[in-house]
PDB file of N, CA and C in Angstrom:
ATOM      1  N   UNK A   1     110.227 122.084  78.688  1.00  0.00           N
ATOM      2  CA  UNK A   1     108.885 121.548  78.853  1.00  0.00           C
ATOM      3  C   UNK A   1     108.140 121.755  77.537  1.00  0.00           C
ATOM      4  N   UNK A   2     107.129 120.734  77.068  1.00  0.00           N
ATOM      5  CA  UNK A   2     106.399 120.998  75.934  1.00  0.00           C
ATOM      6  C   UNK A   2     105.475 121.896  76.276  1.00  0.00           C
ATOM      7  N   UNK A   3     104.598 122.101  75.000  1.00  0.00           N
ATOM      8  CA  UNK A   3     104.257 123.359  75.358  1.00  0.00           C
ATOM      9  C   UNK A   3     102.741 122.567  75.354  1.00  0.00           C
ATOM     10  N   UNK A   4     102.291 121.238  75.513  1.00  0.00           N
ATOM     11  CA  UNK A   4     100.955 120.246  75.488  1.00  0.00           C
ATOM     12  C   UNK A   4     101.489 120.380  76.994  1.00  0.00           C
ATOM     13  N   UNK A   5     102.461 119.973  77.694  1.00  0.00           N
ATOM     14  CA  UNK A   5     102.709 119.898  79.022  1.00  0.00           C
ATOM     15  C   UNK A   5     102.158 121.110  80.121  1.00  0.00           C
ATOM     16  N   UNK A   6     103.307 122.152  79.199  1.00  0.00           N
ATOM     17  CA  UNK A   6     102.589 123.322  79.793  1.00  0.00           C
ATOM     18  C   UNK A   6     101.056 123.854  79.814  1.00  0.00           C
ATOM     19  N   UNK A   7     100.427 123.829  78.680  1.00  0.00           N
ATOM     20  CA  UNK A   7      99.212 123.802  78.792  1.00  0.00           C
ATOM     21  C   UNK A   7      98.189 123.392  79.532  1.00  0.00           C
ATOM     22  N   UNK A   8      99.009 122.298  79.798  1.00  0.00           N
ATOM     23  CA  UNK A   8      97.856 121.009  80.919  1.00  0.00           C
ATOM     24  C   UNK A   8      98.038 121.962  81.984  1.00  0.00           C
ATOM     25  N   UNK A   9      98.937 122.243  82.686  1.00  0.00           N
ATOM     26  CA  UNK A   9      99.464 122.491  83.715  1.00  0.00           C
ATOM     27  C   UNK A   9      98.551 123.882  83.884  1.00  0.00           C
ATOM     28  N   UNK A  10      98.379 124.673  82.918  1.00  0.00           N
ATOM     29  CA  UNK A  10      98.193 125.939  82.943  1.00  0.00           C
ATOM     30  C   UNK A  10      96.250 125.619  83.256  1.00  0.00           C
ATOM     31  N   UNK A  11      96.162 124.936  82.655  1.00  0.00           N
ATOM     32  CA  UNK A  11      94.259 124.422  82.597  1.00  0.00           C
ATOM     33  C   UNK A  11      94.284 123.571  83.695  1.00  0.00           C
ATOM     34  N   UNK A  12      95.242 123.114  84.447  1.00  0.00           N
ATOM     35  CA  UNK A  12      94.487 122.516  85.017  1.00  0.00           C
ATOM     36  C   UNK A  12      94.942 123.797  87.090  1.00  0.00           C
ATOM     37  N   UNK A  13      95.880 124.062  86.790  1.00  0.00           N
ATOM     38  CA  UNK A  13      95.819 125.832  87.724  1.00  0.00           C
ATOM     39  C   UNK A  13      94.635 126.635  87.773  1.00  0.00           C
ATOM     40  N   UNK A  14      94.476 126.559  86.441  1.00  0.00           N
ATOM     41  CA  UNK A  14      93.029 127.261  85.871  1.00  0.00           C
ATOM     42  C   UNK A  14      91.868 126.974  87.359  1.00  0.00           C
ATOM     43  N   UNK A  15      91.679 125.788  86.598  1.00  0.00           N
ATOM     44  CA  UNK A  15      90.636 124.914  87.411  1.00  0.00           C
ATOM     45  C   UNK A  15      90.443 124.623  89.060  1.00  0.00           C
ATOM     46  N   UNK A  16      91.501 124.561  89.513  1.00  0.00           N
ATOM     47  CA  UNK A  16      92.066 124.616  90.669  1.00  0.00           C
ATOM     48  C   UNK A  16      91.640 126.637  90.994  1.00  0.00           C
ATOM     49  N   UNK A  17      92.299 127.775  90.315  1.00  0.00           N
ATOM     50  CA  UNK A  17      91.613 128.737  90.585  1.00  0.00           C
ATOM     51  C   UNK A  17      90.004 128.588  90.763  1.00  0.00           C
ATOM     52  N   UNK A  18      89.889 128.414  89.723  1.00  0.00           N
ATOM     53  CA  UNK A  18      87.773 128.864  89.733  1.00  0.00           C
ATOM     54  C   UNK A  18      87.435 127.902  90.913  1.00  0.00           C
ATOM     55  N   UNK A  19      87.798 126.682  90.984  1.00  0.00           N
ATOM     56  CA  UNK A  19      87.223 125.747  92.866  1.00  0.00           C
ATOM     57  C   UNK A  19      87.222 126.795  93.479  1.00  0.00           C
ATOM     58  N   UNK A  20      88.597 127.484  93.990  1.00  0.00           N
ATOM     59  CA  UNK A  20      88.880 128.104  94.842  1.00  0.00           C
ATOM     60  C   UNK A  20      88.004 129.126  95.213  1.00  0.00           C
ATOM     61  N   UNK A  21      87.800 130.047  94.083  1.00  0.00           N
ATOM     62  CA  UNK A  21      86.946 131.318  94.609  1.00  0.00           C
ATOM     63  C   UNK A  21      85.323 130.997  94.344  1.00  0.00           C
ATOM     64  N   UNK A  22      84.644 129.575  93.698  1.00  0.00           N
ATOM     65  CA  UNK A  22      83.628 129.200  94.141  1.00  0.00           C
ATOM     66  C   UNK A  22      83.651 128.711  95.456  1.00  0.00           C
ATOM     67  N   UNK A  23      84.778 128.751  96.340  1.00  0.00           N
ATOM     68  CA  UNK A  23      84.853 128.108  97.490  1.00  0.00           C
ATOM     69  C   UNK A  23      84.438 129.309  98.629  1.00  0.00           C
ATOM     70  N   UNK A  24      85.138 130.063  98.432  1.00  0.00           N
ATOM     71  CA  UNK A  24      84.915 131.380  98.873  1.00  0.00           C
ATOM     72  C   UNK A  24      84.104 132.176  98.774  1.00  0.00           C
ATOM     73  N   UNK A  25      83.445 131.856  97.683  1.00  0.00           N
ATOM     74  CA  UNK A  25      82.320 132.447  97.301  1.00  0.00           C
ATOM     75  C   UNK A  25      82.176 134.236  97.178  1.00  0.00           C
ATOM     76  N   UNK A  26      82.805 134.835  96.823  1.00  0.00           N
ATOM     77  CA  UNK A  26      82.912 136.425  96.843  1.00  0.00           C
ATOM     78  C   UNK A  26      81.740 136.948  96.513  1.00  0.00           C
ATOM     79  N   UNK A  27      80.537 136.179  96.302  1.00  0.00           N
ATOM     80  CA  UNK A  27      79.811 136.981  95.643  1.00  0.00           C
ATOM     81  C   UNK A  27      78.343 137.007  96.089  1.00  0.00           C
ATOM     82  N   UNK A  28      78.941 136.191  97.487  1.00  0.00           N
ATOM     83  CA  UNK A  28      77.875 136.075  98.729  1.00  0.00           C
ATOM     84  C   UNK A  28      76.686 135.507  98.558  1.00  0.00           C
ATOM     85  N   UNK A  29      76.860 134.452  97.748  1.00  0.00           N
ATOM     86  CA  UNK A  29      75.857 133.804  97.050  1.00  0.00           C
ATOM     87  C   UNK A  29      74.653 133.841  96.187  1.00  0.00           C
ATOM     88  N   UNK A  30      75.480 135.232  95.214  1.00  0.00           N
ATOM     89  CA  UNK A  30      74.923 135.723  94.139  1.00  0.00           C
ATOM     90  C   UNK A  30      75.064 134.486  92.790  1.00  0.00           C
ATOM     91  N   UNK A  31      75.867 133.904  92.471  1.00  0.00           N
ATOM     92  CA  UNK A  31      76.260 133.087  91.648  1.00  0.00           C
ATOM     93  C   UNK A  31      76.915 131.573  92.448  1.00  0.00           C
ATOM     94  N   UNK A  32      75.559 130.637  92.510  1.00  0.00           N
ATOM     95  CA  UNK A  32      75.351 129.540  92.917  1.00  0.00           C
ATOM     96  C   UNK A  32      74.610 128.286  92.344  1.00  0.00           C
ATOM     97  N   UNK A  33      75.279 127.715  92.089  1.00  0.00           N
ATOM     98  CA  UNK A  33      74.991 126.371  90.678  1.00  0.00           C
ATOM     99  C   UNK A  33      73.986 125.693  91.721  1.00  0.00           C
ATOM    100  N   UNK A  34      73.914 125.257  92.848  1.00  0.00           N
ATOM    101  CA  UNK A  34      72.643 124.497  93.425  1.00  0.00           C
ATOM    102  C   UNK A  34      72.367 125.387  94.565  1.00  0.00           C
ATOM    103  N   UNK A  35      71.304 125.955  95.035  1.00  0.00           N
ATOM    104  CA  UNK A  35      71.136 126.804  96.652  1.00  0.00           C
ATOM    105  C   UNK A  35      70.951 125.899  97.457  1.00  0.00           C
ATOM    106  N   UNK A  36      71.515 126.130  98.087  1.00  0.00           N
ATOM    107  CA  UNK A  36      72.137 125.407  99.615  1.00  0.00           C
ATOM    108  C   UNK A  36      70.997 124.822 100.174  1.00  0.00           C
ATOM    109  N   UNK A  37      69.959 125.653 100.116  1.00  0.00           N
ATOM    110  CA  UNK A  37      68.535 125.380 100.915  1.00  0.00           C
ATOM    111  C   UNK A  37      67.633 124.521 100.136  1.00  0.00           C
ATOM    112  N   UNK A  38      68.478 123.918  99.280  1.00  0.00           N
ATOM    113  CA  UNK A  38      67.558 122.608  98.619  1.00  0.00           C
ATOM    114  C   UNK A  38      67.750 121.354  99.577  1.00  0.00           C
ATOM    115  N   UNK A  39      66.918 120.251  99.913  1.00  0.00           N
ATOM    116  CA  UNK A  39      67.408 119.282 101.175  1.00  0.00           C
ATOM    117  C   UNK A  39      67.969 118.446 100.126  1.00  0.00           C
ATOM    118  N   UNK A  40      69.149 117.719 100.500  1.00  0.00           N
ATOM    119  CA  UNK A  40      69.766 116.441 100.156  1.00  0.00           C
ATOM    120  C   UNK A  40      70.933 116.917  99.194  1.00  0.00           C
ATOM    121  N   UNK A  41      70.438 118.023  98.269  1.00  0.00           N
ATOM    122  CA  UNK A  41      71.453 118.072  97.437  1.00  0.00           C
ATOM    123  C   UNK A  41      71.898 119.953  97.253  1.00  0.00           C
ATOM    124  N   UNK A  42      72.084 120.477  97.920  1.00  0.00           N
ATOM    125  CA  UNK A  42      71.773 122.054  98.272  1.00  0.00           C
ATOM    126  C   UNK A  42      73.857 122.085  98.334  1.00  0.00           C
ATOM    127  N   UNK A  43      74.239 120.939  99.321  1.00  0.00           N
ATOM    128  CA  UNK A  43      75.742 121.536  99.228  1.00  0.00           C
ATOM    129  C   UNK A  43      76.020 120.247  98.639  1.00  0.00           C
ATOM    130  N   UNK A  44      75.911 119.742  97.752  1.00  0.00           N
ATOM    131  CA  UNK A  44      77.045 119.056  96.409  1.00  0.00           C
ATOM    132  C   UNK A  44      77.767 120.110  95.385  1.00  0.00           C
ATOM    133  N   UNK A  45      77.406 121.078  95.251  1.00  0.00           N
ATOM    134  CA  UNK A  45      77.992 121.867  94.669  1.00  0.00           C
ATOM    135  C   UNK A  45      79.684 122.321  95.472  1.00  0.00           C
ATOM    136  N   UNK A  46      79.277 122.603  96.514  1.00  0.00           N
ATOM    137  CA  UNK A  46      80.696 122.854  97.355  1.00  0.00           C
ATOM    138  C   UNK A  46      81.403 121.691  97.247  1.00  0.00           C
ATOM    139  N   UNK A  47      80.886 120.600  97.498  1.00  0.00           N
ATOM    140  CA  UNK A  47      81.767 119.008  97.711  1.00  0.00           C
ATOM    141  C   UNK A  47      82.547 119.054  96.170  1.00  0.00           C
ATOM    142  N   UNK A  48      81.947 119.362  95.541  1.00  0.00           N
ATOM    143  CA  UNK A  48      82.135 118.902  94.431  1.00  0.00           C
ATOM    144  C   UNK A  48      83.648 119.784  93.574  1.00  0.00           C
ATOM    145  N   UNK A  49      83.647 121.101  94.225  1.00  0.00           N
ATOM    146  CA  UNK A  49      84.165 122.026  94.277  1.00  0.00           C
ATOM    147  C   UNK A  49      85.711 122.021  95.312  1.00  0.00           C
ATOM    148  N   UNK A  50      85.355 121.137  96.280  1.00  0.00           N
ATOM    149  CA  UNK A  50      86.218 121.052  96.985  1.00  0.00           C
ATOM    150  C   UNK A  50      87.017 119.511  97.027  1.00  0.00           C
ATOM    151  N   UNK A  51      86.486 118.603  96.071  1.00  0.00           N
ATOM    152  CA  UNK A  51      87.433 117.464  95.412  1.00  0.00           C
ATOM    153  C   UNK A  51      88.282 117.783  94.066  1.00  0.00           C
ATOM    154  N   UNK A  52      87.258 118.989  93.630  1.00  0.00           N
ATOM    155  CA  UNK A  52      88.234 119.153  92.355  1.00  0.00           C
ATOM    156  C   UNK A  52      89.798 120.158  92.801  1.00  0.00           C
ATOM    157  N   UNK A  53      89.640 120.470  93.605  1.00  0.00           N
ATOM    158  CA  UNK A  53      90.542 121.280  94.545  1.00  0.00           C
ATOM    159  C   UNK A  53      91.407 120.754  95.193  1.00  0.00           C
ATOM    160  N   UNK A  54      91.105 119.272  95.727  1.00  0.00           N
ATOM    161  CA  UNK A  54      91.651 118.297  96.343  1.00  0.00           C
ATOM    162  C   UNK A  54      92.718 117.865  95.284  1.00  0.00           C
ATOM    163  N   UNK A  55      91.701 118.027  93.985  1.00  0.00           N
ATOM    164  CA  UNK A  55      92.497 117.116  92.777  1.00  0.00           C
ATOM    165  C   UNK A  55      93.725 117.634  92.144  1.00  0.00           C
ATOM    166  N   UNK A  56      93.596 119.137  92.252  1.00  0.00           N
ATOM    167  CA  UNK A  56      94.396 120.191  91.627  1.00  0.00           C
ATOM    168  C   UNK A  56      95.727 120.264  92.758  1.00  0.00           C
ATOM    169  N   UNK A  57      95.399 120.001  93.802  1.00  0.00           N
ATOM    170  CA  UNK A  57      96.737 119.973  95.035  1.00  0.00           C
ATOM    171  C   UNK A  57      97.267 118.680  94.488  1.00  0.00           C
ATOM    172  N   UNK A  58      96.965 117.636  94.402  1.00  0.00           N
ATOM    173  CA  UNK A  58      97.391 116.021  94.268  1.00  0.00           C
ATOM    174  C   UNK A  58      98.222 116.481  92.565  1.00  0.00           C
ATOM    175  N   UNK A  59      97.716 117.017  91.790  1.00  0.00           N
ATOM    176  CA  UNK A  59      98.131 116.753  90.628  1.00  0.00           C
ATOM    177  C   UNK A  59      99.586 117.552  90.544  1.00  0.00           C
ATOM    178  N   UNK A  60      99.917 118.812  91.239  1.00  0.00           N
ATOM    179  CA  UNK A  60     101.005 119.442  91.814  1.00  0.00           C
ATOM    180  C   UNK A  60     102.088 118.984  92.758  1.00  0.00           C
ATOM    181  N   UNK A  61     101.382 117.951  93.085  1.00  0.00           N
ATOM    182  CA  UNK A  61     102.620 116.735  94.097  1.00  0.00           C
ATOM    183  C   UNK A  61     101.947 117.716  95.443  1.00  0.00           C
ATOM    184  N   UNK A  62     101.065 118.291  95.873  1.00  0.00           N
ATOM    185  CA  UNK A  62     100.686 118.171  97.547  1.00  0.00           C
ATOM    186  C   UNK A  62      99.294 117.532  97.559  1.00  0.00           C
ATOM    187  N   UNK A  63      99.085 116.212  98.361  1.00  0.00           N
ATOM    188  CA  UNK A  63      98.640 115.224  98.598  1.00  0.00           C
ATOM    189  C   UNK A  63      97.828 115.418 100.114  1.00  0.00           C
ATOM    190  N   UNK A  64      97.072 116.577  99.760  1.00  0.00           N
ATOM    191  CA  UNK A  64      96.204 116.533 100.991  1.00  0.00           C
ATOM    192  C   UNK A  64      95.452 115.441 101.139  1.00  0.00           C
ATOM    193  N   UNK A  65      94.656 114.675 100.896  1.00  0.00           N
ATOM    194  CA  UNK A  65      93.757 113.785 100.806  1.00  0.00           C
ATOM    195  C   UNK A  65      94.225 112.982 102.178  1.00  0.00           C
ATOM    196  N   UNK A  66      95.370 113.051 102.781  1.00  0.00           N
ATOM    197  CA  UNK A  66      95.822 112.072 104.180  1.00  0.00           C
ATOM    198  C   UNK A  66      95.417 112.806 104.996  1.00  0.00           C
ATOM    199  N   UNK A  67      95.353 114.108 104.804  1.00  0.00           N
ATOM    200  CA  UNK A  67      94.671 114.597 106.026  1.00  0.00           C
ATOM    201  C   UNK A  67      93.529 113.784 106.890  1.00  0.00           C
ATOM    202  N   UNK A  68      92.803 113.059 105.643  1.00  0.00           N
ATOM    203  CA  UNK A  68      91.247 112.898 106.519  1.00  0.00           C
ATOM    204  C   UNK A  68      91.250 111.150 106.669  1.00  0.00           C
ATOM    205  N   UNK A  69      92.869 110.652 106.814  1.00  0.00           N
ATOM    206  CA  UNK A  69      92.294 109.246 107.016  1.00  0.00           C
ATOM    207  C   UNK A  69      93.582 109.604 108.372  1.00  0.00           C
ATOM    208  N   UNK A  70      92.675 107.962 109.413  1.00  0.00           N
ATOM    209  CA  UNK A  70      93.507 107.894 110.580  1.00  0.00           C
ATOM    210  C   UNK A  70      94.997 107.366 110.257  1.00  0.00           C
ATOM    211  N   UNK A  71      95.669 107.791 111.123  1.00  0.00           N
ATOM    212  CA  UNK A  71      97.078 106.858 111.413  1.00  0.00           C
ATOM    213  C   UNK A  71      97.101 106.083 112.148  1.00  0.00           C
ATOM    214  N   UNK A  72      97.920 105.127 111.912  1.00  0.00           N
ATOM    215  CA  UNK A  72      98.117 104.279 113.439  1.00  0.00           C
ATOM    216  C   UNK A  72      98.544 104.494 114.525  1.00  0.00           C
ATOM    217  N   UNK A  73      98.581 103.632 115.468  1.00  0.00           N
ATOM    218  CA  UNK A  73      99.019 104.259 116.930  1.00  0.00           C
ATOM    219  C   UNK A  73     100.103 104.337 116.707  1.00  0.00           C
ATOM    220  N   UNK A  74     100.685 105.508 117.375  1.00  0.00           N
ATOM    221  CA  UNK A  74     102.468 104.925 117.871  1.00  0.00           C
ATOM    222  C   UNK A  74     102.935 104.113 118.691  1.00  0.00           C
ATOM    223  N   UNK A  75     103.827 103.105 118.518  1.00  0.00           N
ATOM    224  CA  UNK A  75     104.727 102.652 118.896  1.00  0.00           C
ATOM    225  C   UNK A  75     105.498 103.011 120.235  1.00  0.00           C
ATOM    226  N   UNK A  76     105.234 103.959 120.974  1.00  0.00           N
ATOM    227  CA  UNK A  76     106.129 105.111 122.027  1.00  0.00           C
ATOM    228  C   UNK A  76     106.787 103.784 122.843  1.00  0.00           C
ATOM    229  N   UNK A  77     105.946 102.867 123.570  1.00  0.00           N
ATOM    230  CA  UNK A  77     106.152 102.528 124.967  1.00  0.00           C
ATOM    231  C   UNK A  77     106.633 101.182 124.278  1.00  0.00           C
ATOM    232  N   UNK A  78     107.393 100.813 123.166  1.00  0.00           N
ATOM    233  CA  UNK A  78     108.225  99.823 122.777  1.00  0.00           C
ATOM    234  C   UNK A  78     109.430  99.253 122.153  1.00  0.00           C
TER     235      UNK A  78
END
């Protein structure tokens, strides 16, 4: 593997970490880029946090993103 390859890979783990434990928030909402209790835009910070997270699974080959669309019916009774 190159080592531009590896790098990506390593920054973009990175990134995928820090979502994560802004997700979790350890710090009980000591360190918070928008407070929640603003109206309209209080949790874009989490959303925002939790697509880049989305993005970091997809870029690793796991493809959560199907989770949140429907399937079709089955077929059973044909």
């Amino acid at each position: 593997m190159h080592d531009q390859a590896r790098m990506k890979k390593t920054l973009v783990a990175l990134v995928g970490v820090l979502a994560f434990l802004y997700l979790i928030n350890p710090t009980m909402g000591l360190f918070e880029i928008l407070p929640d209790n603003l109206p309209l835009v209080g949790n874009l910070d989490e959303a925002t946090a939790t697509m880049v997270l989305l993005a970091v699974f997809r870029y690793f080959g796991w493809d959560l993103t199907k989770l949140f669309f429907r399937r079709p019916p089955s077929d059973f009774g044909r």
